[in-house]
Protein backbone atom coordinates (compact mmCIF):
# COMPACT_ATOMS: atom_id res chain seq x y z
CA UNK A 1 30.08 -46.08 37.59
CA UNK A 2 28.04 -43.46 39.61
CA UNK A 3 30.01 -40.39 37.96
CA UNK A 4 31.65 -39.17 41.27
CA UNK A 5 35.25 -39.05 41.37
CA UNK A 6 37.15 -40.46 44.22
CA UNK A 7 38.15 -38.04 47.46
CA UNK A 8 42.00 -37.45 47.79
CA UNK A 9 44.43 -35.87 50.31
CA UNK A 10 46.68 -32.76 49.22
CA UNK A 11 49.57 -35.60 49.85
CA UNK A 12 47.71 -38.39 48.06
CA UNK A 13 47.34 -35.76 45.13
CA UNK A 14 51.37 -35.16 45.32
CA UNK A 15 52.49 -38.55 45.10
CA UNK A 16 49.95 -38.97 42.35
CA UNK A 17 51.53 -35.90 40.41
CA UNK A 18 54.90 -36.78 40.75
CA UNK A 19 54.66 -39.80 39.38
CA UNK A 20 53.37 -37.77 35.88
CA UNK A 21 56.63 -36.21 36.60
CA UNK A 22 55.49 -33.15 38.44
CA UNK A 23 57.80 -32.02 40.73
CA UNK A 24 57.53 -29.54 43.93
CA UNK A 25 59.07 -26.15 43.34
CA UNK A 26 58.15 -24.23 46.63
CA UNK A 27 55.37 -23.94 48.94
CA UNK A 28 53.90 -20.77 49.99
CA UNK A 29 51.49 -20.87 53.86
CA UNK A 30 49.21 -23.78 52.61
CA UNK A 31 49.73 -23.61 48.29
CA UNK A 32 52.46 -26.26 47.22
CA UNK A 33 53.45 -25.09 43.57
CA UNK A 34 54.12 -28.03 41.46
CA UNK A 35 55.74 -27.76 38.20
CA UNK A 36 56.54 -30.34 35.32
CA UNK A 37 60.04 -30.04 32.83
CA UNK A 38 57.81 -29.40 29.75
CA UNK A 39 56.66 -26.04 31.43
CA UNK A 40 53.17 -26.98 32.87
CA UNK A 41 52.40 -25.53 36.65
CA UNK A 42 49.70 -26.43 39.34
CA UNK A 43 48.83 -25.74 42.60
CA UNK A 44 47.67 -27.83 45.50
CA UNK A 45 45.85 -26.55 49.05
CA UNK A 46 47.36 -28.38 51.93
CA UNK A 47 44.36 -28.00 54.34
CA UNK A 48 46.00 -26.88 57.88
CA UNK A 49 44.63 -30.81 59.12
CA UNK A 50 46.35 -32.68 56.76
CA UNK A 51 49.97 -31.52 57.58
């Protein structure tokens, strides 16, 4: 393995997330606020291209 990891959309990144059970809460311009029941929180940049 050459140590890079792998490129991935804002959505690609999403669909990975919720299925670790992270679920959108809001989105705010381009910041989509994701948020898991156990309390954890993280943020994802939806470049303007991808939307």
């Amino acid at each position: 393995m050459n140590g890079k990891l792998p490129l991935l959309t804002a959505k690609e990144l999403i669909k990975i997330l919720n299925k670790f059970e992270f679920h959108v809460i809001r989105q705010k311009g381009s910041h989509i606020y994701l948020k898991h029941q156990d309390g954890r929180c993280t943020v994802v940049l939806l470049h303007t291209a991808e939307k």
